[in-house]
Protein backbone atom coordinates (compact mmCIF):
# COMPACT_ATOMS: atom_id res chain seq x y z
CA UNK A 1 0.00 0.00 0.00
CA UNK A 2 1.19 3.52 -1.02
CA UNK A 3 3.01 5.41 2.09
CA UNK A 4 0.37 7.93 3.35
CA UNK A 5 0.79 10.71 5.29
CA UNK A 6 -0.39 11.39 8.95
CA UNK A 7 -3.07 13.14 8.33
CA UNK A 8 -4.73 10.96 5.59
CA UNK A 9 -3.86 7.34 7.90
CA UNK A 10 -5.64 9.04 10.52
CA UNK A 11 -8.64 9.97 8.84
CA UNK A 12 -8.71 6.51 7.16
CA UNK A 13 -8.90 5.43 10.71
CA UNK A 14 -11.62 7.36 11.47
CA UNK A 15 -13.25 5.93 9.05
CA UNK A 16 -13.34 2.21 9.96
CA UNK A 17 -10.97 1.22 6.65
CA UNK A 18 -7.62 0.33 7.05
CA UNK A 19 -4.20 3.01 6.78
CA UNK A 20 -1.19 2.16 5.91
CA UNK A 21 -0.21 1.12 8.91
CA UNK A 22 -2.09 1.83 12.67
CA UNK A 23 -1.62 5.19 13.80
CA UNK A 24 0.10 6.31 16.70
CA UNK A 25 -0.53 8.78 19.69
CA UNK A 26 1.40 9.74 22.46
CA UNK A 27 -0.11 11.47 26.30
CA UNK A 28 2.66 11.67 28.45
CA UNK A 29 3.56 13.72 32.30
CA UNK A 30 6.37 15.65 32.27
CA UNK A 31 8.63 13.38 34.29
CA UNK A 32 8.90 10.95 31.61
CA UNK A 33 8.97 13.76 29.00
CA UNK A 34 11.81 15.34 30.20
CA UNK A 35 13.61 11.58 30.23
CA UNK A 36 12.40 10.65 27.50
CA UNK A 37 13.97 14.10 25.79
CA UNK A 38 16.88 13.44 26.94
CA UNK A 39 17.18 9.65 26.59
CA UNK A 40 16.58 10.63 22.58
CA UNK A 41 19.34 13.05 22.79
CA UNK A 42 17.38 16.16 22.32
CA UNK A 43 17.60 17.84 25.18
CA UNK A 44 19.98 21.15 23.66
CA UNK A 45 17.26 21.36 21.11
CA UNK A 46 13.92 20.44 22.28
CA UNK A 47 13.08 21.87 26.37
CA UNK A 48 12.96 18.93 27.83
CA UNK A 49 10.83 20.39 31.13
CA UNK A 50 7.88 22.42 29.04
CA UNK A 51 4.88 24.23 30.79
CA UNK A 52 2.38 21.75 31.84
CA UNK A 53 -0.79 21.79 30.13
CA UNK A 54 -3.29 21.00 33.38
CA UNK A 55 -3.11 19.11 36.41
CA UNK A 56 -2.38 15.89 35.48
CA UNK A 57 0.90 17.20 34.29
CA UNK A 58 0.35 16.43 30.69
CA UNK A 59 2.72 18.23 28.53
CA UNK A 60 2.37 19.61 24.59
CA UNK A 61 4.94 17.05 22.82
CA UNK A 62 7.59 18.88 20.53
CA UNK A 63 7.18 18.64 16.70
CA UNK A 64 10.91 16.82 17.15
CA UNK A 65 9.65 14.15 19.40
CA UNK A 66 6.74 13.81 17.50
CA UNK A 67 8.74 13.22 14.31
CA UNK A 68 11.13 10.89 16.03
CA UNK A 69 8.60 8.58 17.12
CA UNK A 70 6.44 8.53 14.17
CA UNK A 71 3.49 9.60 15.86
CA UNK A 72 0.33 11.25 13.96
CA UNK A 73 -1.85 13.31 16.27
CA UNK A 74 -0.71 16.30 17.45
CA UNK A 75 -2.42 18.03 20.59
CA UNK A 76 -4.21 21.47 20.39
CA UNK A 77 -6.21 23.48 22.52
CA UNK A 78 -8.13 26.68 23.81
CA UNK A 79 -6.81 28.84 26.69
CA UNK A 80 -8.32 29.49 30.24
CA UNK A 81 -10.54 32.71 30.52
CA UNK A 82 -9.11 35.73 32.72
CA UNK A 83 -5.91 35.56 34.55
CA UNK A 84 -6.12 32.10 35.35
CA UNK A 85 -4.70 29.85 36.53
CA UNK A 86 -3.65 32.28 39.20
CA UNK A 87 -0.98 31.61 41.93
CA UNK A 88 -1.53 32.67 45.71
CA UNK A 89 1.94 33.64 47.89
CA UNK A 90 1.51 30.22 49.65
CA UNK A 91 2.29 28.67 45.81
CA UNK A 92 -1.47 27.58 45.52
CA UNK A 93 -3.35 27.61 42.35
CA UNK A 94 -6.71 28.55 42.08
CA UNK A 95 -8.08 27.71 38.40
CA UNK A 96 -10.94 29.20 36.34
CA UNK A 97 -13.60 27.12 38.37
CA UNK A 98 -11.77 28.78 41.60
CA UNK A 99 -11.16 24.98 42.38
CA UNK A 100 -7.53 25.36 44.43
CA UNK A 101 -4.83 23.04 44.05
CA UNK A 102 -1.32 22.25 45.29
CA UNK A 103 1.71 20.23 44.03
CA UNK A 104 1.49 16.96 45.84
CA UNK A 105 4.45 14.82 45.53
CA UNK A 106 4.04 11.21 44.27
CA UNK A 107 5.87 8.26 45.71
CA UNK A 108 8.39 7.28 42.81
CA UNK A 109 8.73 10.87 41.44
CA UNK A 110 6.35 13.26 39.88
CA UNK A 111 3.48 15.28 40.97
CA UNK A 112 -0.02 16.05 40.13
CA UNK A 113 -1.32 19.37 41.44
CA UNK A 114 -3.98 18.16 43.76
CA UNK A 115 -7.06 20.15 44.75
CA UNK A 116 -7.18 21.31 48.54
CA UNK A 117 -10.53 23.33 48.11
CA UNK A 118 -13.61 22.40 46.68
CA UNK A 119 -15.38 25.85 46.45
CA UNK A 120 -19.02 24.28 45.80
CA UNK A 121 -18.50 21.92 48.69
CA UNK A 122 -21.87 23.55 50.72
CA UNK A 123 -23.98 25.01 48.32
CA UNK A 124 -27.35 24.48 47.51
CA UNK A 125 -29.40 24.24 43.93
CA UNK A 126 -30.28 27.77 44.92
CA UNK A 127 -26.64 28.80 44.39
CA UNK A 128 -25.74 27.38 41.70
CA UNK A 129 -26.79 30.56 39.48
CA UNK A 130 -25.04 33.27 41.23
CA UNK A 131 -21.50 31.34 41.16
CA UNK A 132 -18.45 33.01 39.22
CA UNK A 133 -18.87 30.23 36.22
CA UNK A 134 -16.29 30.35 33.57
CA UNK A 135 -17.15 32.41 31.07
CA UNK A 136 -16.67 30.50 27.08
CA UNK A 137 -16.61 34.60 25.70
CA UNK A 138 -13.93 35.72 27.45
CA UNK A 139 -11.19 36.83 24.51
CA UNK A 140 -8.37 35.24 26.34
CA UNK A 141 -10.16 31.67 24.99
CA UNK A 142 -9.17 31.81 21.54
CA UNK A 143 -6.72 34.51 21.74
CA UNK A 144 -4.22 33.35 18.92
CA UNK A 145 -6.08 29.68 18.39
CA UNK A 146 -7.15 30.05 14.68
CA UNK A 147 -3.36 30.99 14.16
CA UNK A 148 -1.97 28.23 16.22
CA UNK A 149 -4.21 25.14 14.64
CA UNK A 150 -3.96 26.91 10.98
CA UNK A 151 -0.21 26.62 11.83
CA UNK A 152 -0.21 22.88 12.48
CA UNK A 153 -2.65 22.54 9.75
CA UNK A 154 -0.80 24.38 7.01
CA UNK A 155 2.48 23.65 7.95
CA UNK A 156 2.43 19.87 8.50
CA UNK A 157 0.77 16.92 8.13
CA UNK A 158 -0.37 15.81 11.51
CA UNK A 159 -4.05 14.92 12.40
CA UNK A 160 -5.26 17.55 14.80
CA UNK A 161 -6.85 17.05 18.11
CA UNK A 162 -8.23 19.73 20.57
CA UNK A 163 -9.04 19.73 23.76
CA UNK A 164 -11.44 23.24 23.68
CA UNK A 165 -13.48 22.94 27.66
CA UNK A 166 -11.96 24.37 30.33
CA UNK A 167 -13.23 21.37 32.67
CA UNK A 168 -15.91 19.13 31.84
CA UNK A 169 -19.04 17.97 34.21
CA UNK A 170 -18.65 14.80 35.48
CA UNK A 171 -15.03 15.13 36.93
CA UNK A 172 -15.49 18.92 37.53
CA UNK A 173 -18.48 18.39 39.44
CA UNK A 174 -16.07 16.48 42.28
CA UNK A 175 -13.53 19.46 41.89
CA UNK A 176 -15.78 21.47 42.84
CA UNK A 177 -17.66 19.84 45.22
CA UNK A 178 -15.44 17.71 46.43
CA UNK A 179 -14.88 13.69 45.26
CA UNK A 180 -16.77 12.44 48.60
CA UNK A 181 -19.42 14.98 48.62
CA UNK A 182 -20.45 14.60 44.55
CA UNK A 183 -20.48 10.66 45.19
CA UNK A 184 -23.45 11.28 48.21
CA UNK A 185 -25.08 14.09 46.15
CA UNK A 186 -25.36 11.33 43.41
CA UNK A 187 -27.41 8.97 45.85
CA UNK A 188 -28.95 11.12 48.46
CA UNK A 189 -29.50 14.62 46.33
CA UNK A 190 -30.14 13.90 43.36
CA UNK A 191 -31.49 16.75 42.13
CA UNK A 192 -28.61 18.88 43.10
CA UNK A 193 -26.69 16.22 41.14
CA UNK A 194 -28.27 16.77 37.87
CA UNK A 195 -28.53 20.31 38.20
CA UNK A 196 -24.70 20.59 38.72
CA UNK A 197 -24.45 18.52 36.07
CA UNK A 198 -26.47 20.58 33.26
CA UNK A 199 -25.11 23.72 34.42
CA UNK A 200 -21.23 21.82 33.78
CA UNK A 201 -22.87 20.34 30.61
CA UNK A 202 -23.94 23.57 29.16
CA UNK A 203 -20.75 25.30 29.66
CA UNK A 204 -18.59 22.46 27.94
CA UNK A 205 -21.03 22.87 25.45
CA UNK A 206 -20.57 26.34 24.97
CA UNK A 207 -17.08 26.49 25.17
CA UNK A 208 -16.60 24.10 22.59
CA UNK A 209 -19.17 25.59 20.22
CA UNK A 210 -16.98 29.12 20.13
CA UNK A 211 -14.09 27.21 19.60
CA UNK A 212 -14.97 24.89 16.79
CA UNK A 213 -17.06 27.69 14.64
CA UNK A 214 -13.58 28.93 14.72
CA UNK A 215 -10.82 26.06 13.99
CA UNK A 216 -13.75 23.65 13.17
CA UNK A 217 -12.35 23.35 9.73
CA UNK A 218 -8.70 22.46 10.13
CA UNK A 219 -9.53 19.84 13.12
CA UNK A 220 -9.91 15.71 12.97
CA UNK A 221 -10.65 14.97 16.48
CA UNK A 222 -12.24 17.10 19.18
CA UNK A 223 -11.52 15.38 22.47
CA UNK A 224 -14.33 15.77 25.67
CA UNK A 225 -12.52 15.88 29.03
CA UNK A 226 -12.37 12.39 30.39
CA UNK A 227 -14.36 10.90 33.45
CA UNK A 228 -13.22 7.41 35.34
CA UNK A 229 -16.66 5.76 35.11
CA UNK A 230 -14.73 2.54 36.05
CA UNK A 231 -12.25 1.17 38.52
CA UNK A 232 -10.42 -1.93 38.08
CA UNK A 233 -12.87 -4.15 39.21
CA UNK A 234 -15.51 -2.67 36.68
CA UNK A 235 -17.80 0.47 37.04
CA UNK A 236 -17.73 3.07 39.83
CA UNK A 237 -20.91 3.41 39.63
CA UNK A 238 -23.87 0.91 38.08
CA UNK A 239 -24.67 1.26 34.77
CA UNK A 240 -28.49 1.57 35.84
CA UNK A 241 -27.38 5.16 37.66
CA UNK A 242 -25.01 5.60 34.28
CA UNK A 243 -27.84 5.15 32.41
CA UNK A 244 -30.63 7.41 34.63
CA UNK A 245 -28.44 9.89 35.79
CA UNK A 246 -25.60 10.27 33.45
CA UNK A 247 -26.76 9.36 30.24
CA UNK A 248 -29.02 12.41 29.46
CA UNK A 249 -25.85 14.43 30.13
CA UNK A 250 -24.12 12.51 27.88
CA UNK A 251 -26.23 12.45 25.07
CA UNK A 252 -27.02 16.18 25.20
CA UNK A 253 -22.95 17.23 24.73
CA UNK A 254 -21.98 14.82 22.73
CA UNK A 255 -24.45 15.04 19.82
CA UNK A 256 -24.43 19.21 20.16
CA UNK A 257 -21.03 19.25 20.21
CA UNK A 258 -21.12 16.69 17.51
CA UNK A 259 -23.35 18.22 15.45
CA UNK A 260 -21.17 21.86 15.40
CA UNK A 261 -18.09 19.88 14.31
CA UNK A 262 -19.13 18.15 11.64
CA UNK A 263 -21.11 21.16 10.51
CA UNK A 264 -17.38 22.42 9.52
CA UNK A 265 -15.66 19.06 9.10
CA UNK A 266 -18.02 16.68 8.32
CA UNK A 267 -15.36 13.60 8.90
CA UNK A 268 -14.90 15.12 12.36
CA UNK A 269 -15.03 12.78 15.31
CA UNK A 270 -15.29 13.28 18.87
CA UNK A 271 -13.11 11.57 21.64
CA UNK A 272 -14.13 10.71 25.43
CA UNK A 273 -11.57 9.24 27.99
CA UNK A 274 -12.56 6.65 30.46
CA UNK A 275 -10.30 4.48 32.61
CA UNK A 276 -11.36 1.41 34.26
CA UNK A 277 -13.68 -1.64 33.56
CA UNK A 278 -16.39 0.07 31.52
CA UNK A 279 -16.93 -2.90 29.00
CA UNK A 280 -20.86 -3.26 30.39
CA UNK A 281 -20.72 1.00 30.17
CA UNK A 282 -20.01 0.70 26.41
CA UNK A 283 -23.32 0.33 24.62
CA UNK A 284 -24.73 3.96 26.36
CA UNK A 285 -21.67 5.27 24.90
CA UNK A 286 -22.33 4.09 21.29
CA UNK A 287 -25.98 5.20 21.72
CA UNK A 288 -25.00 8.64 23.39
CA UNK A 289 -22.80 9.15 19.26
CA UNK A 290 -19.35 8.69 20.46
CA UNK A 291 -16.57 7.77 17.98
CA UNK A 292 -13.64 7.18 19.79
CA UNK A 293 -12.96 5.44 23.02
CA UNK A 294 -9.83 5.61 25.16
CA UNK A 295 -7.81 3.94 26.66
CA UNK A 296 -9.04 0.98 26.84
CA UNK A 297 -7.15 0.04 30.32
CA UNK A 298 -6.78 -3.99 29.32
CA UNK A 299 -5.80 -5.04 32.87
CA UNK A 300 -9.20 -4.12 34.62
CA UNK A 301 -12.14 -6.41 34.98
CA UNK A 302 -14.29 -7.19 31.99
CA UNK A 303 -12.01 -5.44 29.47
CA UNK A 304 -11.27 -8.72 27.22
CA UNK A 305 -10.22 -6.87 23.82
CA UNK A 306 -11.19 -9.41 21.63
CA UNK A 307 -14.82 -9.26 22.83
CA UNK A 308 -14.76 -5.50 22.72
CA UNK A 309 -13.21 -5.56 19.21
CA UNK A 310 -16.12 -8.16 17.93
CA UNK A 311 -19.10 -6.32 19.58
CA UNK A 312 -18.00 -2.75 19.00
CA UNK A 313 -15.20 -2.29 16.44
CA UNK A 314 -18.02 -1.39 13.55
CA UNK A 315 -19.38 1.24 16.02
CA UNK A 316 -16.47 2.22 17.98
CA UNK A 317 -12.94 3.84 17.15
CA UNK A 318 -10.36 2.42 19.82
CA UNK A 319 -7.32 4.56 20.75
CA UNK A 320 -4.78 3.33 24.04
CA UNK A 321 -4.83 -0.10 24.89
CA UNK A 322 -0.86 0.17 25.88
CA UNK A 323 -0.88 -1.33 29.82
CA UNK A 324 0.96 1.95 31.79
CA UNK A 325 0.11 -0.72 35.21
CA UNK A 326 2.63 -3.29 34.24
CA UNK A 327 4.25 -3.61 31.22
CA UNK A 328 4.93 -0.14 30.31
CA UNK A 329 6.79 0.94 33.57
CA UNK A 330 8.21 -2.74 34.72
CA UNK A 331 8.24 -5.01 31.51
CA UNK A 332 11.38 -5.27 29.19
CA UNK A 333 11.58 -4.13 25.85
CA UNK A 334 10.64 -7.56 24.19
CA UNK A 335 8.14 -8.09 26.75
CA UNK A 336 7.05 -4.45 25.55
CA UNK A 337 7.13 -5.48 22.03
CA UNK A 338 5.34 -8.42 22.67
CA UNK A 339 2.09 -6.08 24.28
CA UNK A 340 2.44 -3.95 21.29
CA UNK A 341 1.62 -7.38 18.93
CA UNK A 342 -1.10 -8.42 20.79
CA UNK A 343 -2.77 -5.45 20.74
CA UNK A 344 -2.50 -4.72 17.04
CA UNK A 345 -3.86 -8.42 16.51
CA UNK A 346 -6.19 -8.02 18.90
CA UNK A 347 -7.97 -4.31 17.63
CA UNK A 348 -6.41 -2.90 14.29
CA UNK A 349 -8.05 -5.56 11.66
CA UNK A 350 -10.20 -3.66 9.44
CA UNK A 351 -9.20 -0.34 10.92
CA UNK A 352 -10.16 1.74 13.38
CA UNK A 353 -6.98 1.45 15.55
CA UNK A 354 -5.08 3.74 17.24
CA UNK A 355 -2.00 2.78 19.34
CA UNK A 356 -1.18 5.06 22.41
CA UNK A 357 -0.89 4.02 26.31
CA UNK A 358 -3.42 3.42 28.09
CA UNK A 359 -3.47 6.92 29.98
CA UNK A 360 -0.26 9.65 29.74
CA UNK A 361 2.57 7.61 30.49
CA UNK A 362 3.84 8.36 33.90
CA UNK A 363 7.31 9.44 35.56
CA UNK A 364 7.52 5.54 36.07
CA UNK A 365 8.17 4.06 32.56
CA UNK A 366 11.64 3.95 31.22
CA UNK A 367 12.35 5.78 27.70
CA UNK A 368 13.38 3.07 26.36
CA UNK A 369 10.21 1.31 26.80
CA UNK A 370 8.51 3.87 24.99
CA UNK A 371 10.56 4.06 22.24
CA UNK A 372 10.00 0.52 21.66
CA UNK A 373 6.38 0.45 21.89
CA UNK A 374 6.44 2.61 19.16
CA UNK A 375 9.14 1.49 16.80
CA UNK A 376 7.52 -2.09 17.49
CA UNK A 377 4.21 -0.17 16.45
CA UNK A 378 5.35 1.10 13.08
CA UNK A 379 7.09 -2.14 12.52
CA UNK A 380 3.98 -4.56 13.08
CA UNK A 381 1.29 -2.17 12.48
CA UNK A 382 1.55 -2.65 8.52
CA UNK A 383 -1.88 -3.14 6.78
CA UNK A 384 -2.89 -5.61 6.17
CA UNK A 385 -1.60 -7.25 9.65
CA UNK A 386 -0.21 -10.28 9.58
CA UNK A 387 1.67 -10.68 13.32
């Protein structure tokens, strides 16, 4: 098969009909980044400790890494409204939601900035209207974002995701309640709940609509931020609350949000991140319109790829499936290469494939594991796949 570029082997992808070979996509903390620079040997010309793009420590990849590693997505995305985030003398962070966080070390190395104040941890329906809510107008949003994504577009080949909400709902709503508070307002208020939940909803929804009118156009993937519905013993939370509580919520963004992407890219798709066992979660997904599932954590409970592949993989885009538990940090580079086979015999017949860990690789796995997961990727993801 004629060599195609990034772009175009993505967008086959995303269209259920097989590349090339299986794309590649790469999430990673800045821990391993800043190894992972060096251990290529770039660190005099790439900075191998970049600004961190939220909490989670995620970090934009440089064009250089991107091209050493053959990967095809590159990551865009909107600004925060205001001055935010905006850092207190005590080196706190308080972020557009006013949600305040702190570095917390990690055993092993690394950080996430953790929250320390939930500012919605007391209030009542009532309140929810007179809160300081982000606001999706604000100029500072998509100050210089047509010019950044028609950079990337113009410039290079790369498919193009963005990541346009400042916060989502279902996450957001235990930032700024508080995790253990949201979980008992989800059994024993209800209402509150799914108020919280709309108001979260409509901003997301708003947020992204500004954004994609603008950059619509020059953008494969638009990504929703992610919410664990599942834990490694399967879901948090039943899929008969999923599907009373939650699934309204879902259905309402995703087909909006949907439907104002592919009003300016009709081959647009949109992306939603949960971790965990969420195999019995899966069919509300497909119903709720969503294209692309990640990651696609393999060691937790229920999440047998080959039964995921057969019942969803004419629905369903799948993008992750690279173990970060085990293999990733601990396992040896043929033991690495090894996941990277299964996986591509296990998901990327017919298409619809996309190889990246399963989550941002953390300040735990070696360079040189990553480097082989995705030499090993370009190597046995040739169509059609014969490993």
């Amino acid at each position: 098969m004629q060599k195609m570029t990034s772009r175009e082997r993505v967008v086959t992808t995303l269209d259920h009909r097989e590349p090339d070979r299986v794309p590649m996509d790469l999430t990673i903390t800045l821990g391993a980044y800043t190894r992972l620079v060096k251990y290529l040997g770039m660190a005099k010309e790439v900075d191998p400790e970049p600004r961190i793009a939220n909490w989670l420590t995620y970090v934009p990849v440089d064009q250089k890494v991107l091209e050493a590693l053959d990967i095809d997505i590159v990551h865009l995305g909107s600004r925060p409204p205001g001055d935010r985030p905006k850092e207190l003398p005590d080196g706190t962070l308080v972020d557009e939601w006013g949600v305040r966080r702190r570095q917390v070390e990690r055993p092993g190395g690394g950080f996430y900035l953790e929250m320390v104040e939930n500012p919605l941890k007391d209030a009542t329906i009532g309140d929810l209207d007179d809160y300081p809510w982000p606001d999706p107008h604000d100029p500072a949003v998509t100050e210089g974002l047509v010019e950044r994504i028609k950079w990337w577009h113009d410039n290079t080949d790369y498919a193009i995701q963005v990541w346009l909400e400042r916060g989502g709902w279902g996450e957001q709503a235990g930032y700024l309640r508080g995790i253990e508070q949201w979980w008992t307002d989800l059994v024993v208020n209800p209402a509150f709940a799914v108020a919280l939940l709309n108001k979260l909803c409509d901003i997301a929804i708003e947020f992204n609509r500004v954004c994609i009118e603008l950059i619509g156009k020059y953008v494969q993937i638009v990504r929703f931020t992610g919410w664990d519905l599942g834990g490694q013993n399967g879901p948090i939370f039943s899929p008969a609350m999923v599907d009373k509580l939650f699934r309204p919520i879902l259905d309402r963004q995703w087909k909006t949000v949907k439907g104002y992407f592919q009003r300016e890219n009709p081959q647009g798709r949109i992306f939603f991140h949960t971790c965990g066992g969420i195999y019995k979660l899966i069919p509300i997904f497909v119903d709720c319109g969503l294209d692309i599932l990640d990651p696609l954590q393999t060691t937790a409970a229920g999440m047998d790829m080959d039964r995921i592949k057969r019942e969803f993989g004419d629905k369903l885009i799948f993008h992750g499936a690279m173990d970060i538990q085990k293999v990733m940090p601990f396992g040896t580079v043929d033991e690495v290469r090894e996941e990277v086979k299964l996986r591509i015999r296990q998901l990327a017949p017919g298409g619809g494939f996309i190889l990246a860990p399963a989550h941002a690789f953390q300040d735990d796995t070696p360079p040189e594991n990553i480097v082989a997961m995705y030499r090993s990727g370009k190597e046995y993801g040739r169509y059609p796949i014969s490993i």
